[in-house]
N, C-alpha and C. Protein backbone atom coordinates (compact mmCIF):
# COMPACT_ATOMS: atom_id res chain seq x y z
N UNK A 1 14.15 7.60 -13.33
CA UNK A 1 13.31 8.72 -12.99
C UNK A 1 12.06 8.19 -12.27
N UNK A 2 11.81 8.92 -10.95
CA UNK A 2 10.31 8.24 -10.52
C UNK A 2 9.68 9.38 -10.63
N UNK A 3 8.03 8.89 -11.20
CA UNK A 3 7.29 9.65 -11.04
C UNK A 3 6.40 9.59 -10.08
N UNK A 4 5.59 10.41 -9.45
CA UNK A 4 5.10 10.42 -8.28
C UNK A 4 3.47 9.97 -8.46
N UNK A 5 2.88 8.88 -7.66
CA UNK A 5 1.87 8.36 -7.59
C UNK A 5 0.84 9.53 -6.56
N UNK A 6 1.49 10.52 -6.30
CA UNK A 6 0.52 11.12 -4.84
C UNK A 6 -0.55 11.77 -5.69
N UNK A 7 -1.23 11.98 -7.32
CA UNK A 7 -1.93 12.37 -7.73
C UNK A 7 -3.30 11.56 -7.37
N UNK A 8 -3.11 10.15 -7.67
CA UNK A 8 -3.46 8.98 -7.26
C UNK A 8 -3.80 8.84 -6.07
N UNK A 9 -3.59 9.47 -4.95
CA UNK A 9 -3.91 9.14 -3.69
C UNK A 9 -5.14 10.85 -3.57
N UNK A 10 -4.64 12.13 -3.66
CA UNK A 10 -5.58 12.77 -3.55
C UNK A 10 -6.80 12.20 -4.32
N UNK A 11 -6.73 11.42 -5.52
CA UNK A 11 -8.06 11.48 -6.21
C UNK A 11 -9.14 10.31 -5.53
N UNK A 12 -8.14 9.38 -4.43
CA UNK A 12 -9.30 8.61 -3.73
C UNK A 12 -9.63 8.87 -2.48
N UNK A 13 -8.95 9.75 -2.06
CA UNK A 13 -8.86 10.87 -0.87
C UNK A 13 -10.72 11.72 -1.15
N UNK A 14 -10.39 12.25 -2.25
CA UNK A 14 -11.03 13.30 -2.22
C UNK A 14 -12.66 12.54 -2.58
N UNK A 15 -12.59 11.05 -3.44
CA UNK A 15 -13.75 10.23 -3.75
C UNK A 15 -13.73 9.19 -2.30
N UNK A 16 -13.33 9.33 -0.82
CA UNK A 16 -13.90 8.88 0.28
C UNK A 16 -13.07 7.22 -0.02
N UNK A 17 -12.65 7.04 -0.83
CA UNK A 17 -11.89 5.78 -0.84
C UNK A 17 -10.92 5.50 0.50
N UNK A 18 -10.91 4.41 0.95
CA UNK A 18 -9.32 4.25 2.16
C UNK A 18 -7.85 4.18 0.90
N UNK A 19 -6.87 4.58 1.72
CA UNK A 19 -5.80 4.53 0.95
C UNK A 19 -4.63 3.83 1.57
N UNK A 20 -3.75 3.06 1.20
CA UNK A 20 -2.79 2.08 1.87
C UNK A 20 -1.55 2.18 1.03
N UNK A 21 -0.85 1.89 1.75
CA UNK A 21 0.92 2.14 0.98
C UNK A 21 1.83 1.16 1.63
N UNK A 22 2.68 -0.02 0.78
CA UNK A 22 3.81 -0.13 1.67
C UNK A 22 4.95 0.28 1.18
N UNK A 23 5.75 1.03 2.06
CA UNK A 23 7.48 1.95 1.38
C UNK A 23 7.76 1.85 3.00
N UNK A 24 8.88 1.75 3.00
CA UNK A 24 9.93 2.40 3.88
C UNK A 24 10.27 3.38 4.31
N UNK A 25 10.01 4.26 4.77
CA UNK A 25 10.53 6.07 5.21
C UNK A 25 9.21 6.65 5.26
N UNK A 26 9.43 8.21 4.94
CA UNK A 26 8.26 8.45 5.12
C UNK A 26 7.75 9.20 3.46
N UNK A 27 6.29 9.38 3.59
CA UNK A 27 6.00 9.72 2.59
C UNK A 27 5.21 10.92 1.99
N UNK A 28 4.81 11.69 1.04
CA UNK A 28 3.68 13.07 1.23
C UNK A 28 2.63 12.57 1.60
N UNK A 29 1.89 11.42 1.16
CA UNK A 29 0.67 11.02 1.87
C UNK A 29 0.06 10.20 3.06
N UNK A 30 1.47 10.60 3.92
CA UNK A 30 1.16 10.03 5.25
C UNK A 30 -0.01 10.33 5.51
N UNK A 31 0.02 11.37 5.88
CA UNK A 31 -1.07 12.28 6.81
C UNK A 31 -2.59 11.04 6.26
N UNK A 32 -2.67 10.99 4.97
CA UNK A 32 -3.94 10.66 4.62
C UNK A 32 -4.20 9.16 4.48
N UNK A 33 -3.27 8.70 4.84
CA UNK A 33 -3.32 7.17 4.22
C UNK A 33 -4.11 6.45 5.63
N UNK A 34 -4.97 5.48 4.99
CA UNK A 34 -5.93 4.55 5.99
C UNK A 34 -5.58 3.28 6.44
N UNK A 35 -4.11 3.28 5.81
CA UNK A 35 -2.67 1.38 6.11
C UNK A 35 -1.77 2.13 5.38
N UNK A 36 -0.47 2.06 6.49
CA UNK A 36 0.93 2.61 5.89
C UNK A 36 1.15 1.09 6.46
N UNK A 37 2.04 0.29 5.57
CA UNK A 37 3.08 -1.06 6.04
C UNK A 37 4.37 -0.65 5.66
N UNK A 38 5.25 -0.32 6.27
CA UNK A 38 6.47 0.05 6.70
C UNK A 38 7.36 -0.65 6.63
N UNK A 39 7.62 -1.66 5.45
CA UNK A 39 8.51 -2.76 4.78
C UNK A 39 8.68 -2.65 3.72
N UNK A 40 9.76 -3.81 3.23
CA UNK A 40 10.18 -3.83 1.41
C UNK A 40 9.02 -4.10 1.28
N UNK A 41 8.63 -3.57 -0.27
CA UNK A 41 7.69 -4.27 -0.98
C UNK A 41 7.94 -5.45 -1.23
N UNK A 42 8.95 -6.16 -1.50
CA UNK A 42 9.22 -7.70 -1.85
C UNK A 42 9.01 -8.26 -0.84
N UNK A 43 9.32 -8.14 0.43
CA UNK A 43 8.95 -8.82 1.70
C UNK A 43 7.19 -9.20 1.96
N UNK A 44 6.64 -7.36 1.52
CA UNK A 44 5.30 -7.87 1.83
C UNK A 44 4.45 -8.62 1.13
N UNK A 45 4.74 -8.29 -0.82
CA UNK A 45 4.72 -8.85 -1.42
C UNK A 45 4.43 -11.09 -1.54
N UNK A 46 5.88 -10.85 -0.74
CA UNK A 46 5.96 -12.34 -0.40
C UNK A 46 5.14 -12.92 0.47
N UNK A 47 4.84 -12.52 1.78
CA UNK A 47 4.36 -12.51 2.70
C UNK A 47 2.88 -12.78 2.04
N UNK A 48 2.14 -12.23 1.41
CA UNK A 48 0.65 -12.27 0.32
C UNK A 48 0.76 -13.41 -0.21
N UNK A 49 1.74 -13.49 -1.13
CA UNK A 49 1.64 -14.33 -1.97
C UNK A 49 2.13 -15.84 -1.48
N UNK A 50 2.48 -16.09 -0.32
CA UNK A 50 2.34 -17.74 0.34
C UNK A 50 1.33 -18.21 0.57
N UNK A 51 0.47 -17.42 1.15
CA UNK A 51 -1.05 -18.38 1.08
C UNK A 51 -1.84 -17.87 -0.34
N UNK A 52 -1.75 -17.20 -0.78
CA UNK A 52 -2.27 -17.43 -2.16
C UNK A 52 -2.04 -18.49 -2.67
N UNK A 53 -0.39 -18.84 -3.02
CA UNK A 53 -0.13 -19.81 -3.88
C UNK A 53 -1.01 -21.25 -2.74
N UNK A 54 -0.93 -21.07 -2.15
CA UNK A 54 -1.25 -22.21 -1.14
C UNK A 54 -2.53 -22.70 -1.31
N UNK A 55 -3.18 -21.25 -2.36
CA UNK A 55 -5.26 -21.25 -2.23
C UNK A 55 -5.63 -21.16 -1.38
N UNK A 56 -5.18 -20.27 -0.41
CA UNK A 56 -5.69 -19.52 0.98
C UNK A 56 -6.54 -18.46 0.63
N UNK A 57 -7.56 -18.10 1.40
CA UNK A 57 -8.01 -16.55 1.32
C UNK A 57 -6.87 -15.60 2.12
N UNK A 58 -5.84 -14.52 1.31
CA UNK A 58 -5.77 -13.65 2.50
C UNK A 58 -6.69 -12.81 2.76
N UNK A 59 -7.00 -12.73 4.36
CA UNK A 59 -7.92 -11.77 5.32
C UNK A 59 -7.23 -10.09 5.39
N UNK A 60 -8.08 -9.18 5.74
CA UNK A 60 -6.97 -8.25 6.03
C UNK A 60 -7.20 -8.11 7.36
């Protein structure tokens, strides 16, 4: 069963927060999001976590 995180996005929406997502397809909070990444999560996931482990700063 998934439950839906988009409660979570109006409430930093509505407190001026940026909002970012990575999923595949599309989603209800396109419209509002301030970074959609458009990959597996495990990919991007991974992608983060090489220079971490490395003791890199990631930049955004």
């Amino acid at each position: 069963m998934v439950y839906s995180g988009y409660r979570f996005v109006e409430e930093a929406v509505a407190a001026g927060k940026p909002v970012a997502t990575v999923n595949r397809g599309r989603t209800r909070a396109d419209p509002v999001l301030t970074l959609k990444v458009e990959t597996e999560v495990g990919r991007a996931l991974k992608a983060l976590a090489q220079p971490a482990a490395a003791g890199e700063r990631v930049e955004s």
